[in-house]
PDB file of N, CA and C in Angstrom:
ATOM      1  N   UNK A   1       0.855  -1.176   0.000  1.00  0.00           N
ATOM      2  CA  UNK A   1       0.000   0.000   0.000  1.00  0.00           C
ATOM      3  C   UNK A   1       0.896   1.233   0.000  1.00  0.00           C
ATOM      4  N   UNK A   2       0.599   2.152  -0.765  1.00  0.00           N
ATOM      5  CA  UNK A   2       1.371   3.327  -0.742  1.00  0.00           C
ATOM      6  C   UNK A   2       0.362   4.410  -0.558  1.00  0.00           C
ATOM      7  N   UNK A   3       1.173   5.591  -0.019  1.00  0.00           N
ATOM      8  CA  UNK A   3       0.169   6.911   0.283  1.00  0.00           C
ATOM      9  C   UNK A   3       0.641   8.466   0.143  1.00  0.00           C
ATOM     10  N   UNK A   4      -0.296   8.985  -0.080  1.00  0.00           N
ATOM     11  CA  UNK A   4       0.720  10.315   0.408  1.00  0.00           C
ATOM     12  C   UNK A   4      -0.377  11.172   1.104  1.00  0.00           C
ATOM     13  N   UNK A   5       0.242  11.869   0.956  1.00  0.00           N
ATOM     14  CA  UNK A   5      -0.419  13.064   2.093  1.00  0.00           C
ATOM     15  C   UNK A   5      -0.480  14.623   1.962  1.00  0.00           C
ATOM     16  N   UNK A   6      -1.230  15.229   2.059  1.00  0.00           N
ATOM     17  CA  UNK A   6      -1.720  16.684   1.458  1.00  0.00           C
ATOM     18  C   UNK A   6      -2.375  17.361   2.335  1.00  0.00           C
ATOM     19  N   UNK A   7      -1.552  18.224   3.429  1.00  0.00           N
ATOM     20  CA  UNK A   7      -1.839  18.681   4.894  1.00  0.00           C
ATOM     21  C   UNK A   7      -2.640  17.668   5.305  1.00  0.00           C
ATOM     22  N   UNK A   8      -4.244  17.653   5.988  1.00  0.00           N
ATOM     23  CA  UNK A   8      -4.447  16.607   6.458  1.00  0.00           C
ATOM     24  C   UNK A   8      -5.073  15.768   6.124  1.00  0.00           C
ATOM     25  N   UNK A   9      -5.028  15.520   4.403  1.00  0.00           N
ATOM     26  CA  UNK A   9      -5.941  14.530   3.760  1.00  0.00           C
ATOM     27  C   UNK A   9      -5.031  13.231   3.590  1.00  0.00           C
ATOM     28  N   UNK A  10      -4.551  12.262   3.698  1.00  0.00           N
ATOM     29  CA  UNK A  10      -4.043  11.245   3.325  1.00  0.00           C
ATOM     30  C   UNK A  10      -4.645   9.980   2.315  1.00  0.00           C
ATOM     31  N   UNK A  11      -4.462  10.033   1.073  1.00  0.00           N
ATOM     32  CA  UNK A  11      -4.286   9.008  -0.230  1.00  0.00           C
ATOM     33  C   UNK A  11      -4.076   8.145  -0.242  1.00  0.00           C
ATOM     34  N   UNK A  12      -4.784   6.621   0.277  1.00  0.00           N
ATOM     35  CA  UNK A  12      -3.757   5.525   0.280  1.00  0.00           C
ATOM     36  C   UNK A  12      -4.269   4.883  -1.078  1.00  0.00           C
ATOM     37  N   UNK A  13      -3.166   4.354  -1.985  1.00  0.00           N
ATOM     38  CA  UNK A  13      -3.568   3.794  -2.993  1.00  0.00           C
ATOM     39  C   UNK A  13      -3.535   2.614  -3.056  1.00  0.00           C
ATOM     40  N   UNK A  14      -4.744   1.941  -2.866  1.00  0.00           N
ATOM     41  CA  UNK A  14      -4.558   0.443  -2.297  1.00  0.00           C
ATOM     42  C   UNK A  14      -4.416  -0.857  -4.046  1.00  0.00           C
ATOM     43  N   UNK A  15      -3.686  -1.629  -4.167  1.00  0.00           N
ATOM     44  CA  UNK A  15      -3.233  -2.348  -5.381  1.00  0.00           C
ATOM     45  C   UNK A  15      -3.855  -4.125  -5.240  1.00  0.00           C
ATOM     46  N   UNK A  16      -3.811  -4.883  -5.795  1.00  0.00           N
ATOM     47  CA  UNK A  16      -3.547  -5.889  -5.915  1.00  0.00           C
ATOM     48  C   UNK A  16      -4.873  -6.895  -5.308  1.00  0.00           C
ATOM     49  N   UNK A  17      -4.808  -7.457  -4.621  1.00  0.00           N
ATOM     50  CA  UNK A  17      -5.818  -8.517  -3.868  1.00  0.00           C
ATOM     51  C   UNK A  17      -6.178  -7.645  -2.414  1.00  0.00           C
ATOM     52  N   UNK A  18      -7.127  -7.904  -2.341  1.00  0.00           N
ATOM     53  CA  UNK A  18      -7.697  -7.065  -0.735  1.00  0.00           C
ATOM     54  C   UNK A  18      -9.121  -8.389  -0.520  1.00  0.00           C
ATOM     55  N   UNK A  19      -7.796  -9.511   0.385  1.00  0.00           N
ATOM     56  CA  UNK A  19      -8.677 -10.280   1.267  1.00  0.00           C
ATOM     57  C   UNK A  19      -8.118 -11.190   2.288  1.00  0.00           C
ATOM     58  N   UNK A  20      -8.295 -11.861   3.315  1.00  0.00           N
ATOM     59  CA  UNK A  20      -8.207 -12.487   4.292  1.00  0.00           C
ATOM     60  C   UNK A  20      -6.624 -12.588   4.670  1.00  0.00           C
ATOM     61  N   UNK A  21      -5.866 -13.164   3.071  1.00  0.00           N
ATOM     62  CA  UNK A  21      -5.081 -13.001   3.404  1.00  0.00           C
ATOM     63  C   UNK A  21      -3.510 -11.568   3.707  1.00  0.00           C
ATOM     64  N   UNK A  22      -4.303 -10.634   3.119  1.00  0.00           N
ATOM     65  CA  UNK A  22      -3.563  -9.528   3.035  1.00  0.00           C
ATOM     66  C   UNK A  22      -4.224  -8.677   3.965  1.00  0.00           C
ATOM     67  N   UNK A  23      -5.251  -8.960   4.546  1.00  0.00           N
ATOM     68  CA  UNK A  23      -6.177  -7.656   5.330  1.00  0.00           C
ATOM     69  C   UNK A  23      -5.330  -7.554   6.276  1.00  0.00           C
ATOM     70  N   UNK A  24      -4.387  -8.590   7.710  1.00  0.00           N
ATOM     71  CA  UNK A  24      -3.726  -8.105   8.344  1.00  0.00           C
ATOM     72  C   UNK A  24      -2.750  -7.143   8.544  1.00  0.00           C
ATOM     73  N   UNK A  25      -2.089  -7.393   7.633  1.00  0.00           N
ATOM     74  CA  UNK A  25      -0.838  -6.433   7.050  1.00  0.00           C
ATOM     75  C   UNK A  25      -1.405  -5.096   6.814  1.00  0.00           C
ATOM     76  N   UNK A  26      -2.706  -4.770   5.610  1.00  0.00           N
ATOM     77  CA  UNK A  26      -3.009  -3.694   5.046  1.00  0.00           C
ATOM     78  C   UNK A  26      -3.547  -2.777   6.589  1.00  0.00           C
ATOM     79  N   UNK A  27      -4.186  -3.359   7.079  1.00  0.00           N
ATOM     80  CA  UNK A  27      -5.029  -3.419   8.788  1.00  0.00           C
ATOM     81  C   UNK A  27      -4.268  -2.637   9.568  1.00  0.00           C
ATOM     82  N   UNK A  28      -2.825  -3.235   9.895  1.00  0.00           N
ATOM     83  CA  UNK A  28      -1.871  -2.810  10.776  1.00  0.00           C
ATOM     84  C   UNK A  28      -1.226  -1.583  10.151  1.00  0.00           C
ATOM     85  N   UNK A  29      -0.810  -1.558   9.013  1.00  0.00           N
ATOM     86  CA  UNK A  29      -0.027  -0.556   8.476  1.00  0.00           C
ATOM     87  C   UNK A  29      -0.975   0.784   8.207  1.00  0.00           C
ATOM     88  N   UNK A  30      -2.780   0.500   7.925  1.00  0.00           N
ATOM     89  CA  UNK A  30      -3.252   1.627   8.074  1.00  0.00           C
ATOM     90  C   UNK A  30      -3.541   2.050   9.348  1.00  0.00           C
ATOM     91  N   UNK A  31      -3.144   1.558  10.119  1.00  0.00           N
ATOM     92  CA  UNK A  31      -3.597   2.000  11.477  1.00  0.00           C
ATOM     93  C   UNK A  31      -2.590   2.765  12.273  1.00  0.00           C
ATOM     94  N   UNK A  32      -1.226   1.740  11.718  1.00  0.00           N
ATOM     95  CA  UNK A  32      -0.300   3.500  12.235  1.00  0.00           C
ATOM     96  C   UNK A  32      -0.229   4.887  11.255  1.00  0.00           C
ATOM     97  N   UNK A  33      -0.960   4.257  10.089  1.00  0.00           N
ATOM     98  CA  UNK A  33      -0.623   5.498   9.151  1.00  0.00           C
ATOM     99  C   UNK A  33      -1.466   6.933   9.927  1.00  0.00           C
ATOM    100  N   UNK A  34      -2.819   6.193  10.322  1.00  0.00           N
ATOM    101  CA  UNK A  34      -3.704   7.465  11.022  1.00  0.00           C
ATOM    102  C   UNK A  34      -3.132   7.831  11.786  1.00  0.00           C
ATOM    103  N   UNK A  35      -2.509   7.213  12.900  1.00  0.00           N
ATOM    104  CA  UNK A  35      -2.186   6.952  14.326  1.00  0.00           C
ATOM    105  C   UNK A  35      -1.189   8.091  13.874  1.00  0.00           C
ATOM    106  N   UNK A  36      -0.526   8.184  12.978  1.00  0.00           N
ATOM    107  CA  UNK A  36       0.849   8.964  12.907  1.00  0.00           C
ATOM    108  C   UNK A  36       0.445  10.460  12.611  1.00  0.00           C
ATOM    109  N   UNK A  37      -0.367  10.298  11.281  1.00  0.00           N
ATOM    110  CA  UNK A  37      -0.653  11.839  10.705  1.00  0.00           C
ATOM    111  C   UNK A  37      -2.160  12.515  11.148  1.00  0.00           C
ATOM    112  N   UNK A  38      -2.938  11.536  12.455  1.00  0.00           N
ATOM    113  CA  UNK A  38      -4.303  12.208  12.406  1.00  0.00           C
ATOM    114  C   UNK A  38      -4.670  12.965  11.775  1.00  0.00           C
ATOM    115  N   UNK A  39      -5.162  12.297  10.651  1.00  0.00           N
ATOM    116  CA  UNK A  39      -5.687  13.041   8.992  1.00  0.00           C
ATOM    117  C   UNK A  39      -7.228  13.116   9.345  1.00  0.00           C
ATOM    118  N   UNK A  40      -7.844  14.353   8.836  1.00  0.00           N
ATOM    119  CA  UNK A  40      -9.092  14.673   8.961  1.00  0.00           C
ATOM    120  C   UNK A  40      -9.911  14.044   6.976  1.00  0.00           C
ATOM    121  N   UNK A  41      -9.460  13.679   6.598  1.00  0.00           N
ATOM    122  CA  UNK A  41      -9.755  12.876   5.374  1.00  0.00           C
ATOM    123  C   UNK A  41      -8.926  11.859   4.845  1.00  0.00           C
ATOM    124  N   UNK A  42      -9.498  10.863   4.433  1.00  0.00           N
ATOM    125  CA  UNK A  42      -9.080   9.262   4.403  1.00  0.00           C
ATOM    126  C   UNK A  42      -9.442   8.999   3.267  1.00  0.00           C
ATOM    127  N   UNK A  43      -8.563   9.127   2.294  1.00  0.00           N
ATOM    128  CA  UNK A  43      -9.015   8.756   0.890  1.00  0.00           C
ATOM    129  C   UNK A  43      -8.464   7.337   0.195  1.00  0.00           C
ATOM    130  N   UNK A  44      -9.276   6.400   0.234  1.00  0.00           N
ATOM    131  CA  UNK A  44      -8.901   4.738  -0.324  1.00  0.00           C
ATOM    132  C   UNK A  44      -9.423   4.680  -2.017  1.00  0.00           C
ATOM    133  N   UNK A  45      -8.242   5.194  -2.586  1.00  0.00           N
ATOM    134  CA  UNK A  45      -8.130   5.489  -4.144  1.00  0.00           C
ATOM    135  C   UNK A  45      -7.850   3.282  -4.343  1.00  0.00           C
ATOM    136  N   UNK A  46      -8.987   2.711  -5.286  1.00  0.00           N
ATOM    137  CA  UNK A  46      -8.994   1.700  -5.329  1.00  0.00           C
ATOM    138  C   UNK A  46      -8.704   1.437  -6.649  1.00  0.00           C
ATOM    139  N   UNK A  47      -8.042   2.003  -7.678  1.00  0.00           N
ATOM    140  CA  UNK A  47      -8.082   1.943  -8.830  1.00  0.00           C
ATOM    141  C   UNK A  47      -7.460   0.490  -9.202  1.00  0.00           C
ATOM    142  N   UNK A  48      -6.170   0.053  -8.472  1.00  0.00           N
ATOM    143  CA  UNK A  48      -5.635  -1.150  -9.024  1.00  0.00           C
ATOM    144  C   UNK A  48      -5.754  -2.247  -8.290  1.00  0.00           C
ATOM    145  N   UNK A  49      -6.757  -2.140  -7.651  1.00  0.00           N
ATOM    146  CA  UNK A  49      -7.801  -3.531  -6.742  1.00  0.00           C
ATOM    147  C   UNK A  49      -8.286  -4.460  -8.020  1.00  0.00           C
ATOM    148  N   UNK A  50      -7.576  -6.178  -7.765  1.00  0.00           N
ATOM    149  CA  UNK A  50      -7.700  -6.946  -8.876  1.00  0.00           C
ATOM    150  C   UNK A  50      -8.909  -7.555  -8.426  1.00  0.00           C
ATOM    151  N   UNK A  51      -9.457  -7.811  -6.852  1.00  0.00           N
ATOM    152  CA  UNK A  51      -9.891  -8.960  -6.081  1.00  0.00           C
ATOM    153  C   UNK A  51      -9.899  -8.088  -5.453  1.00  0.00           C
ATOM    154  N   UNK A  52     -11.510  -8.369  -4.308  1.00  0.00           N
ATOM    155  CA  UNK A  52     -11.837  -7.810  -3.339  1.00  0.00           C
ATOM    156  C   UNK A  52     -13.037  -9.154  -2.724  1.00  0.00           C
ATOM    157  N   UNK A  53     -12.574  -9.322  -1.555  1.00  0.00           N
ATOM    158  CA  UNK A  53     -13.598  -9.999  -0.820  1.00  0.00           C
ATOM    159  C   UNK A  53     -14.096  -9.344   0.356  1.00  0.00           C
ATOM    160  N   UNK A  54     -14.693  -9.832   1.234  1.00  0.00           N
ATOM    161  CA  UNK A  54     -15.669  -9.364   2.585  1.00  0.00           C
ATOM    162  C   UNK A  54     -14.308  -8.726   3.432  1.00  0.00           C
ATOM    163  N   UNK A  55     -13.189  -9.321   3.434  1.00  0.00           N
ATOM    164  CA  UNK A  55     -12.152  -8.618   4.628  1.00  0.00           C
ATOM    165  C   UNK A  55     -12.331  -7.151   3.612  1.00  0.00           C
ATOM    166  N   UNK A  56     -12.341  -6.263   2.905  1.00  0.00           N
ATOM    167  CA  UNK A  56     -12.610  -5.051   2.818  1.00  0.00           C
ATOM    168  C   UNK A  56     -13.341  -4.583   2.919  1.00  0.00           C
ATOM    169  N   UNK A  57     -14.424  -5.065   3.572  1.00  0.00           N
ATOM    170  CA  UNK A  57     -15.461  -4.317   4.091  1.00  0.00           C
ATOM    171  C   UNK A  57     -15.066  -3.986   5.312  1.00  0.00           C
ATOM    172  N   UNK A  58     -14.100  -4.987   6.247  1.00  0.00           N
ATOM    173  CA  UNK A  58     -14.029  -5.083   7.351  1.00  0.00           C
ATOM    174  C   UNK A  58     -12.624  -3.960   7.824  1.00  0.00           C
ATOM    175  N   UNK A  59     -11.905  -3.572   6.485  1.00  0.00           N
ATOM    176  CA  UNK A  59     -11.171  -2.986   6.378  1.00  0.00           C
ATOM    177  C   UNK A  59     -11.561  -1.398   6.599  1.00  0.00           C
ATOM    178  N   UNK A  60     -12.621  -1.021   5.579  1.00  0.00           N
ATOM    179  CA  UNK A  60     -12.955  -0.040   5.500  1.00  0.00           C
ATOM    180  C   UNK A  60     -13.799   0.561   6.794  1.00  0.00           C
ATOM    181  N   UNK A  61     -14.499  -0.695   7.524  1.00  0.00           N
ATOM    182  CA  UNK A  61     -15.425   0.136   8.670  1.00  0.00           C
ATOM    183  C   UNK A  61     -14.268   0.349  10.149  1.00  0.00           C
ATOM    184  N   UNK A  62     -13.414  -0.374  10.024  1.00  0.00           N
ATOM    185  CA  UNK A  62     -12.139   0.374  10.491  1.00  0.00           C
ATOM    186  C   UNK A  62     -11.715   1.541  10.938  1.00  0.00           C
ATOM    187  N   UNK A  63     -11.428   1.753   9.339  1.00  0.00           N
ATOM    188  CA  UNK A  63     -11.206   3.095   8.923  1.00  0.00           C
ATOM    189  C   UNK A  63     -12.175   4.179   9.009  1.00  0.00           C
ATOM    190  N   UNK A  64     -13.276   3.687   9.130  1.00  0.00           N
ATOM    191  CA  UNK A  64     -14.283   4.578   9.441  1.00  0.00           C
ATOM    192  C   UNK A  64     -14.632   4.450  10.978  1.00  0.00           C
ATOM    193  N   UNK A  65     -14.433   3.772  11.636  1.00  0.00           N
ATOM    194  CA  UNK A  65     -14.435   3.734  13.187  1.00  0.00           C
ATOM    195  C   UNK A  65     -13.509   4.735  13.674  1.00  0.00           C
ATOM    196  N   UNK A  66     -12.405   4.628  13.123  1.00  0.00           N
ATOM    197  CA  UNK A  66     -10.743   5.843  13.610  1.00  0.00           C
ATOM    198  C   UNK A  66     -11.589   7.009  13.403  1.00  0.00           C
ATOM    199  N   UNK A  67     -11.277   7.304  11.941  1.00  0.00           N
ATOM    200  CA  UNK A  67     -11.546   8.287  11.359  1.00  0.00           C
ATOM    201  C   UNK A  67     -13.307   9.245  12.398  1.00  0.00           C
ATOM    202  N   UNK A  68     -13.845   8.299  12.491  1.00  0.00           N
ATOM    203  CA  UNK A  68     -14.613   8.795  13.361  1.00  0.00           C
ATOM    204  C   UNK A  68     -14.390   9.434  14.442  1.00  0.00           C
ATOM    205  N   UNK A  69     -13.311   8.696  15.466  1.00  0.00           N
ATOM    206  CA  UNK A  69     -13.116   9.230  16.629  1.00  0.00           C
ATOM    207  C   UNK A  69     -12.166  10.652  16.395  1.00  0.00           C
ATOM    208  N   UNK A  70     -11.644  10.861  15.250  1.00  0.00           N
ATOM    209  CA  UNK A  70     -11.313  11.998  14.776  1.00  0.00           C
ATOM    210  C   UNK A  70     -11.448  12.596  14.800  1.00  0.00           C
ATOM    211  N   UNK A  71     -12.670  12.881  13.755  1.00  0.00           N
ATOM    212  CA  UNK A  71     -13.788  13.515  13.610  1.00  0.00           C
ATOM    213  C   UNK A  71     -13.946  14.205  12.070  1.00  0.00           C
ATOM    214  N   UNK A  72     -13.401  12.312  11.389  1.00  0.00           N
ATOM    215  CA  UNK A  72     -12.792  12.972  10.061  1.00  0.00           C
ATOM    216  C   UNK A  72     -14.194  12.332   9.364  1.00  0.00           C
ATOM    217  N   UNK A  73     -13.422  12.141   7.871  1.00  0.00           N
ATOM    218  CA  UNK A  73     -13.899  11.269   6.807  1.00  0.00           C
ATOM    219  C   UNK A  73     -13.473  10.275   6.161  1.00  0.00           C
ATOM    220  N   UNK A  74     -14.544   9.352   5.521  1.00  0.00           N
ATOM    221  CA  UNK A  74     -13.292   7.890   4.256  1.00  0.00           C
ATOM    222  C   UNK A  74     -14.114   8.552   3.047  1.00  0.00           C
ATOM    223  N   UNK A  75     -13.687   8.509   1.969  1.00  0.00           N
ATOM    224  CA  UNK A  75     -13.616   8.344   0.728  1.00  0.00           C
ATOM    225  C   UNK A  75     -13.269   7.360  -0.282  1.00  0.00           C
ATOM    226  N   UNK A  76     -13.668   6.584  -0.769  1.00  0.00           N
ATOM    227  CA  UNK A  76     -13.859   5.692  -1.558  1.00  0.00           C
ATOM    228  C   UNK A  76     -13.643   6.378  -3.193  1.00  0.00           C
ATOM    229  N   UNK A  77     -12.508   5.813  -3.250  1.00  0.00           N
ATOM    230  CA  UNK A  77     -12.478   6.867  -5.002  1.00  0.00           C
ATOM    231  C   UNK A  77     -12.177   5.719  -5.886  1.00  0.00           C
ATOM    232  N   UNK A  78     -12.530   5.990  -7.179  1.00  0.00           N
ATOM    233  CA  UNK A  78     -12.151   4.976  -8.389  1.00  0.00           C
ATOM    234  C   UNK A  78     -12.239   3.284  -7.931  1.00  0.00           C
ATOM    235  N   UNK A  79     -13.802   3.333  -7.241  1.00  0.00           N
ATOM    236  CA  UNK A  79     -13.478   1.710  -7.141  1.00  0.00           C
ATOM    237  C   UNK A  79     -14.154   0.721  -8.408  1.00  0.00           C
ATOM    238  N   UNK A  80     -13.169  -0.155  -8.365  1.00  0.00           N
ATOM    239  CA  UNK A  80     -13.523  -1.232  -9.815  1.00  0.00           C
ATOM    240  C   UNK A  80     -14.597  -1.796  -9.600  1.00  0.00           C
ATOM    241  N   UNK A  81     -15.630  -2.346 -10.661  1.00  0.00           N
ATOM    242  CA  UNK A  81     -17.448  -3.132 -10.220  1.00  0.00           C
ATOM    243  C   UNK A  81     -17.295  -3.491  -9.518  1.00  0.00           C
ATOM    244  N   UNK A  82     -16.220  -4.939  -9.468  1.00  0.00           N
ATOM    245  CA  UNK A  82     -16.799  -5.744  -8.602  1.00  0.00           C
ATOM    246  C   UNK A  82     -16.365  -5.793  -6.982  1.00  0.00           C
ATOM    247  N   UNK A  83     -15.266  -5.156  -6.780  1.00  0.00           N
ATOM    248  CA  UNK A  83     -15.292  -4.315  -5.432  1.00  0.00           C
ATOM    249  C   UNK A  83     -16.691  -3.352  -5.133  1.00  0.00           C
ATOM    250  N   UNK A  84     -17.223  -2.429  -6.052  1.00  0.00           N
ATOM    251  CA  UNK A  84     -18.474  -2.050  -5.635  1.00  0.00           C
ATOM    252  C   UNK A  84     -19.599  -2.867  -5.618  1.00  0.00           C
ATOM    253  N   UNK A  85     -20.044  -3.647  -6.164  1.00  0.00           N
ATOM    254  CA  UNK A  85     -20.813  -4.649  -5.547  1.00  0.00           C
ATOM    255  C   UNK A  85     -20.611  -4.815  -4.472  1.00  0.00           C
ATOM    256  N   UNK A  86     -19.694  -5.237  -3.592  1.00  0.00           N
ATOM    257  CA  UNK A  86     -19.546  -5.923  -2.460  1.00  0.00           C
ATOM    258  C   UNK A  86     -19.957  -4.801  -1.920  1.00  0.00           C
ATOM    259  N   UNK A  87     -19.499  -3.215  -1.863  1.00  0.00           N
ATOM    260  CA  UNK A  87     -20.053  -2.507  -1.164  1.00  0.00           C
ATOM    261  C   UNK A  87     -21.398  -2.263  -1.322  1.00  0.00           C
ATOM    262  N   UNK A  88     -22.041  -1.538  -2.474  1.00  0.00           N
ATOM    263  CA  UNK A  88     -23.147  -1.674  -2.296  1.00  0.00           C
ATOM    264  C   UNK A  88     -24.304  -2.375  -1.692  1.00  0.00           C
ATOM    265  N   UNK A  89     -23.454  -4.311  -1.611  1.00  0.00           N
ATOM    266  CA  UNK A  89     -24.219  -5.302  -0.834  1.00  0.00           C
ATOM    267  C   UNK A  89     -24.354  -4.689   0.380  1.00  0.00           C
ATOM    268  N   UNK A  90     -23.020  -4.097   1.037  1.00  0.00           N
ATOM    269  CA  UNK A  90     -23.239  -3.850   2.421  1.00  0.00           C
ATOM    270  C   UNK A  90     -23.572  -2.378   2.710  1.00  0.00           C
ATOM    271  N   UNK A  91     -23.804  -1.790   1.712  1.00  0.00           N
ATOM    272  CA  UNK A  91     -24.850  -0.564   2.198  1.00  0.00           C
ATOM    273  C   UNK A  91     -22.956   0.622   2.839  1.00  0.00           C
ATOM    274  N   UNK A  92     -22.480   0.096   2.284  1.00  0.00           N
ATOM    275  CA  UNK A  92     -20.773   1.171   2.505  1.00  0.00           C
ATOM    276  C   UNK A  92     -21.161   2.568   2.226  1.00  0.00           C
ATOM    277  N   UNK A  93     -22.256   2.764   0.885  1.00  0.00           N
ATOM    278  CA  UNK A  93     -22.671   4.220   0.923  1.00  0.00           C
ATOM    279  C   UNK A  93     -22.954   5.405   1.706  1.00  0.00           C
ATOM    280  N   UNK A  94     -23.636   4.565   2.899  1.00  0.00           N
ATOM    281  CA  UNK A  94     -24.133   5.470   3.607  1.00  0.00           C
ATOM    282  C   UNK A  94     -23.333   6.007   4.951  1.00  0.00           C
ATOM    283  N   UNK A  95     -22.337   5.626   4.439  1.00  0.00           N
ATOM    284  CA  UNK A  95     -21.168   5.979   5.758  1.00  0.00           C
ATOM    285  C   UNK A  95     -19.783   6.488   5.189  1.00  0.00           C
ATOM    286  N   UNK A  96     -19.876   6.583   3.918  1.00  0.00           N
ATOM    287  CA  UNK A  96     -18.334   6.954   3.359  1.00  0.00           C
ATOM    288  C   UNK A  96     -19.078   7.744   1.299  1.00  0.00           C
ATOM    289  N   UNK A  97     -18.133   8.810   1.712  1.00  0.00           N
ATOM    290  CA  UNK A  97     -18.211   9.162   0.012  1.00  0.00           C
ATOM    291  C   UNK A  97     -17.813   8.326  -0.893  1.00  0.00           C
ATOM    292  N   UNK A  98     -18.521   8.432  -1.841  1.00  0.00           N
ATOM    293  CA  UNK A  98     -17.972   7.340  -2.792  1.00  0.00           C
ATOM    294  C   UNK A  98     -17.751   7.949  -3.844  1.00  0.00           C
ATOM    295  N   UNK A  99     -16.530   7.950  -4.821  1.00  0.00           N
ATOM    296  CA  UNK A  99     -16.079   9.084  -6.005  1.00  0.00           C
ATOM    297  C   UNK A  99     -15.664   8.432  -6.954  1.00  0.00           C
ATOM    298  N   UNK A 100     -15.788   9.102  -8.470  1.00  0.00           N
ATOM    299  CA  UNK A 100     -15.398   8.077  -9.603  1.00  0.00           C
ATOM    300  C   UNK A 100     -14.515   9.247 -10.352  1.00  0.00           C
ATOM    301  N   UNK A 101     -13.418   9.238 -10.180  1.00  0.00           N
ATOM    302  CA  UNK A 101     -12.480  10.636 -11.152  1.00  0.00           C
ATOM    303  C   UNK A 101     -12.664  11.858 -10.491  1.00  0.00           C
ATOM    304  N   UNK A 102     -12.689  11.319  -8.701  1.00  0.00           N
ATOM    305  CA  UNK A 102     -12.470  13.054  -8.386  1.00  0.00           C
ATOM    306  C   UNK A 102     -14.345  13.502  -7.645  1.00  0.00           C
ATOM    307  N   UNK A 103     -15.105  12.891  -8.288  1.00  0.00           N
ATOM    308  CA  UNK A 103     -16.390  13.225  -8.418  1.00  0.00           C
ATOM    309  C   UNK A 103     -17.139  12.112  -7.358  1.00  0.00           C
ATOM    310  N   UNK A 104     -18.370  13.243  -6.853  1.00  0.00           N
ATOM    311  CA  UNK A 104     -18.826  11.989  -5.572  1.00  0.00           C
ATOM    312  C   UNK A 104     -20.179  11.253  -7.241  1.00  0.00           C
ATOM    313  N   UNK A 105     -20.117  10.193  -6.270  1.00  0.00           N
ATOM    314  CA  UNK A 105     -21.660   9.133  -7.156  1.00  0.00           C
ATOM    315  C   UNK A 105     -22.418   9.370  -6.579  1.00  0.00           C
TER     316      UNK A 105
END
């Protein structure tokens, strides 16, 4: 996972497979990322997500649990169908922006 950061918005650009077996790692490493820069926006740019199963859901309400006690936001940008399916199954809308090129849906 790579990121950057833009005063207090932080970009993580998440790549590859996002499930069971990678959620620990991705889990831990976003958790000091907040922990470090208490960012008031949380942007999970999903563009090169090949595979997505249920551990990203579990990922994202996470991130929205922190980010809460913050008193920030998540953003969901450029996610591929079938990662949005899974969200849409779980109703992810109504707790996080969801953006396609910058733009909310």
């Amino acid at each position: 996972m790579e990121y950057k950061i833009d005063e207090r918005t932080i970009t993580l650009m998440i790549s590859g497979e996002l499930d069971h077996h990678t959620l620990r790692d991705t889990s831990r490493e976003l958790g000091q990322i907040i922990d470090i820069y208490l960012p008031k926006k949380l942007i999970f740019d999903m563009r090169a997500v090949r595979f997505m199963d249920s551990s990203g859901i579990a990922l994202i309400i996470k991130a929205i649990r922190r980010m809460t006690e913050l008193s920030g936001e998540v953003v969901l940008r450029n996610v591929p169908p079938s990662p949005m399916k899974i969200f849409a199954m779980a109703g992810i809308s109504r707790y996080v922006t969801v953006e396609e090129g910058g733009k909310a849906v």
